[in-house]
C-alpha atoms as a PDB file:
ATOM      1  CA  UNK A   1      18.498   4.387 -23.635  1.00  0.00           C
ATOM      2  CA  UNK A   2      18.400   1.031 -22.104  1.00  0.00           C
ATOM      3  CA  UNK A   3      16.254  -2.189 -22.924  1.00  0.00           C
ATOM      4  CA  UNK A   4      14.928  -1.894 -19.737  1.00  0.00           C
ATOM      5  CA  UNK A   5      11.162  -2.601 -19.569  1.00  0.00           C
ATOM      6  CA  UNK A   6       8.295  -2.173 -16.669  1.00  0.00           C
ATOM      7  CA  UNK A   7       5.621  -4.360 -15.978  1.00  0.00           C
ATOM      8  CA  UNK A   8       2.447  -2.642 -14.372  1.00  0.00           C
ATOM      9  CA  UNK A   9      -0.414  -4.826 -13.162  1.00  0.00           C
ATOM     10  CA  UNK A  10      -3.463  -3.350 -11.574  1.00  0.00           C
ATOM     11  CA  UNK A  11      -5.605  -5.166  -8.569  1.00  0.00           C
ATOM     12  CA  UNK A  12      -8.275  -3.757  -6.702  1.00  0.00           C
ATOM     13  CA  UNK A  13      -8.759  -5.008  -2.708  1.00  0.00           C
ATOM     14  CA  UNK A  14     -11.077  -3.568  -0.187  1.00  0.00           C
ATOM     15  CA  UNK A  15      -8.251  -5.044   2.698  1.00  0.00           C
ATOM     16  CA  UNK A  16      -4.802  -3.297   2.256  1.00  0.00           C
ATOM     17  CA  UNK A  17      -3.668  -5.191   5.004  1.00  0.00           C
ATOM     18  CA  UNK A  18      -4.324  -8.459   2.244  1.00  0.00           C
ATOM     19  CA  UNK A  19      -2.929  -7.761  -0.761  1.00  0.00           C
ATOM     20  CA  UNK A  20       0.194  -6.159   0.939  1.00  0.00           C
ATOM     21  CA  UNK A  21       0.592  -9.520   3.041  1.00  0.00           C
ATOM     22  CA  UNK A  22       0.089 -11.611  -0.976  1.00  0.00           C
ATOM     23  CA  UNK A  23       2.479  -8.357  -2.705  1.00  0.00           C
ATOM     24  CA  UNK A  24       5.225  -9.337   0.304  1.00  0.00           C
ATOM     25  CA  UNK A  25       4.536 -13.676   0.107  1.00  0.00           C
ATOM     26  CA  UNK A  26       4.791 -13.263  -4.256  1.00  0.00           C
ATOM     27  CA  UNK A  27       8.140 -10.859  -3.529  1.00  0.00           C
ATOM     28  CA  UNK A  28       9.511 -13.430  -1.744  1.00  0.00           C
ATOM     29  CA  UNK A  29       9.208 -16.159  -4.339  1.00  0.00           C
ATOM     30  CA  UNK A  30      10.586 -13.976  -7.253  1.00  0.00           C
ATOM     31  CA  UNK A  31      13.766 -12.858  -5.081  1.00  0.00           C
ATOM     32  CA  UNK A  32      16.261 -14.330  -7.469  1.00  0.00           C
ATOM     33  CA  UNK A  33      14.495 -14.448 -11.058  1.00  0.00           C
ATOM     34  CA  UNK A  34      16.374 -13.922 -13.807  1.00  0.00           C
ATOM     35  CA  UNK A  35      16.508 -10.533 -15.465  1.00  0.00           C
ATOM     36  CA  UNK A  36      14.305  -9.265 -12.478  1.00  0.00           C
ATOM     37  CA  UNK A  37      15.656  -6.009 -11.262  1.00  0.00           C
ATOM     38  CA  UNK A  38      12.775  -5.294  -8.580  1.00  0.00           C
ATOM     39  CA  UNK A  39       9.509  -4.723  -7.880  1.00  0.00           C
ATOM     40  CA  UNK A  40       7.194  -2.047  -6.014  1.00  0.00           C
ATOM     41  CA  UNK A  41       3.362  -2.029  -4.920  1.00  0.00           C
ATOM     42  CA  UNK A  42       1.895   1.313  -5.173  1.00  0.00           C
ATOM     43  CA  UNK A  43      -1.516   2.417  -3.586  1.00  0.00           C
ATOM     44  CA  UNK A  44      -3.908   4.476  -5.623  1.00  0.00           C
ATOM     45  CA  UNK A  45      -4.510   8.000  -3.712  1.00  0.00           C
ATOM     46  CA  UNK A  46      -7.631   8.678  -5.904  1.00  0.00           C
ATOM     47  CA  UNK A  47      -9.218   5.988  -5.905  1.00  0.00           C
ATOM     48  CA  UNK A  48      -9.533   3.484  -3.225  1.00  0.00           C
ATOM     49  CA  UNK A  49      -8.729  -0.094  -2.890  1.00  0.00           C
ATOM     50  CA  UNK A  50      -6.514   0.515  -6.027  1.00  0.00           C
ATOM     51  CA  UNK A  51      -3.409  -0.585  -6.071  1.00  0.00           C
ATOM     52  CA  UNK A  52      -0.376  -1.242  -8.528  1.00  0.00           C
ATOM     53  CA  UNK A  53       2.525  -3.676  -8.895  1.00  0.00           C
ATOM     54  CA  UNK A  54       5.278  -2.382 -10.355  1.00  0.00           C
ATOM     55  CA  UNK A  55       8.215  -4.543 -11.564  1.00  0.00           C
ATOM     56  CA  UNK A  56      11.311  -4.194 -13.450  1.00  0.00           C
ATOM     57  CA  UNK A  57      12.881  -5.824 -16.178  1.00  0.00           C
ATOM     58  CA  UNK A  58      16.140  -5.964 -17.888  1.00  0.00           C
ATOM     59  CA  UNK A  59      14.569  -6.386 -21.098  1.00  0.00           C
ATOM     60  CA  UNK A  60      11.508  -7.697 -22.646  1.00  0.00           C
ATOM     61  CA  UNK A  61      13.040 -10.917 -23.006  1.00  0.00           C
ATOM     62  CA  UNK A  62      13.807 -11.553 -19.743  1.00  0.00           C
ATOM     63  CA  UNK A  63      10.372 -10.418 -18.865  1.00  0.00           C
ATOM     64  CA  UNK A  64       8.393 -13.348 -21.853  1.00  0.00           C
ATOM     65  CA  UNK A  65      11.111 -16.056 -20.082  1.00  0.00           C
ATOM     66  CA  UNK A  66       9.949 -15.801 -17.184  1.00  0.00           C
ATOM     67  CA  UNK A  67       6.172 -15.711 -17.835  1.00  0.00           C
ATOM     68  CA  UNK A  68       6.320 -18.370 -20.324  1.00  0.00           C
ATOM     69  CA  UNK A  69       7.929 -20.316 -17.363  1.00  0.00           C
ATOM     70  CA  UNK A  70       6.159 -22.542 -15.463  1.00  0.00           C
ATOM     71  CA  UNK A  71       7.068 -21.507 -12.086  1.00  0.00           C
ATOM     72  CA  UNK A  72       5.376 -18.213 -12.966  1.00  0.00           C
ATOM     73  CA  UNK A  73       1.654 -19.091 -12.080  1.00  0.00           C
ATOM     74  CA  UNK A  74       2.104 -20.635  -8.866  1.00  0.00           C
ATOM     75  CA  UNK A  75       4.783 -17.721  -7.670  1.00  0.00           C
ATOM     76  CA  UNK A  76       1.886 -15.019  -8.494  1.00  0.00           C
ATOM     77  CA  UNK A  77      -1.057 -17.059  -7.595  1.00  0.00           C
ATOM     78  CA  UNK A  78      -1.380 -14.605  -4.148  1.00  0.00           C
ATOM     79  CA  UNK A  79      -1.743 -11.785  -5.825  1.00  0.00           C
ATOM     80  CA  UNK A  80      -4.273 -13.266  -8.405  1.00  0.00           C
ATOM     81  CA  UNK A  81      -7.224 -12.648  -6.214  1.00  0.00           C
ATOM     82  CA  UNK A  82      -6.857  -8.889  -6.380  1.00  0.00           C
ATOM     83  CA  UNK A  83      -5.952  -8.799 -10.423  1.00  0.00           C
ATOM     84  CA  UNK A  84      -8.879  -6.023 -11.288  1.00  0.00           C
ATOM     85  CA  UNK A  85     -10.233  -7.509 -14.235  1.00  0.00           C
ATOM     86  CA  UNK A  86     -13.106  -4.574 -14.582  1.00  0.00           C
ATOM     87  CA  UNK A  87     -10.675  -1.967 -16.361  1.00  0.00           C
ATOM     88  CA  UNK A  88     -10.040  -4.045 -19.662  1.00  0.00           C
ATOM     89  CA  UNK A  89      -6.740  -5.261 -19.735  1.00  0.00           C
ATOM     90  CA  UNK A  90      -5.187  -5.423 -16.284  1.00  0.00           C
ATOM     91  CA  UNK A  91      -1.631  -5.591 -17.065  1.00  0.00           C
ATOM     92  CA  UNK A  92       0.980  -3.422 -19.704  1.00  0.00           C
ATOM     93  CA  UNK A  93       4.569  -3.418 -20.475  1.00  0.00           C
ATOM     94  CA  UNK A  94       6.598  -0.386 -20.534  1.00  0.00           C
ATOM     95  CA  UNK A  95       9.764   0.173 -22.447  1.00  0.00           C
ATOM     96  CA  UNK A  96      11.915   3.081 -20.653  1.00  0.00           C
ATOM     97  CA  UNK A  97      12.719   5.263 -23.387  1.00  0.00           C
ATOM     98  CA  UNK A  98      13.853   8.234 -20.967  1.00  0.00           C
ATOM     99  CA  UNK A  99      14.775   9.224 -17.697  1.00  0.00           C
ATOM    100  CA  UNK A 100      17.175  10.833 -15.395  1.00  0.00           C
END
């Protein structure tokens, strides 16, 4: 398979209309990054107010770069509001082992 990895990180928001405004502004800011294939947001159906941000990496190493950087606080600071703290850890990485 690939070394393609996925980075999930979880945020909770009462206003929709908010954190898809913040998912759209920090979108905008990482158009370009290095190693950065794309990114989605994804709503929770059972559960409200949850949401997920979904991006993808060409490998783990492009992934560390980039958060290591220090461009990478300020271009997520939007969506830092929202980060649901509550669950335990509110981010994981994802290696794609499979898929077709």
């Amino acid at each position: 398979m690939s070394d393609e990895v996925r980075v999930l990180v979880r945020h909770v928001a009462e206003d929709a209309e908010a954190i898809e405004s913040a998912y759209h502004q920090v979108s905008k800011e990482l158009a370009g990054v290095a190693g950065m294939l794309g990114n989605e947001l994804w709503r929770g159906l059972g559960e409200e107010g949850v949401f997920v941000v979904v991006s993808r990496w060409r490998d783990v190493a492009a992934f560390r770069t980039w958060e290591a950087g220090a461009a990478h606080r300020d271009s997520t600071s939007p969506l830092r509001p929202f980060r649901d703290h509550d669950g335990g850890r509110p981010f994981e990485i994802f290696r794609v082992t499979a898929a077709y």
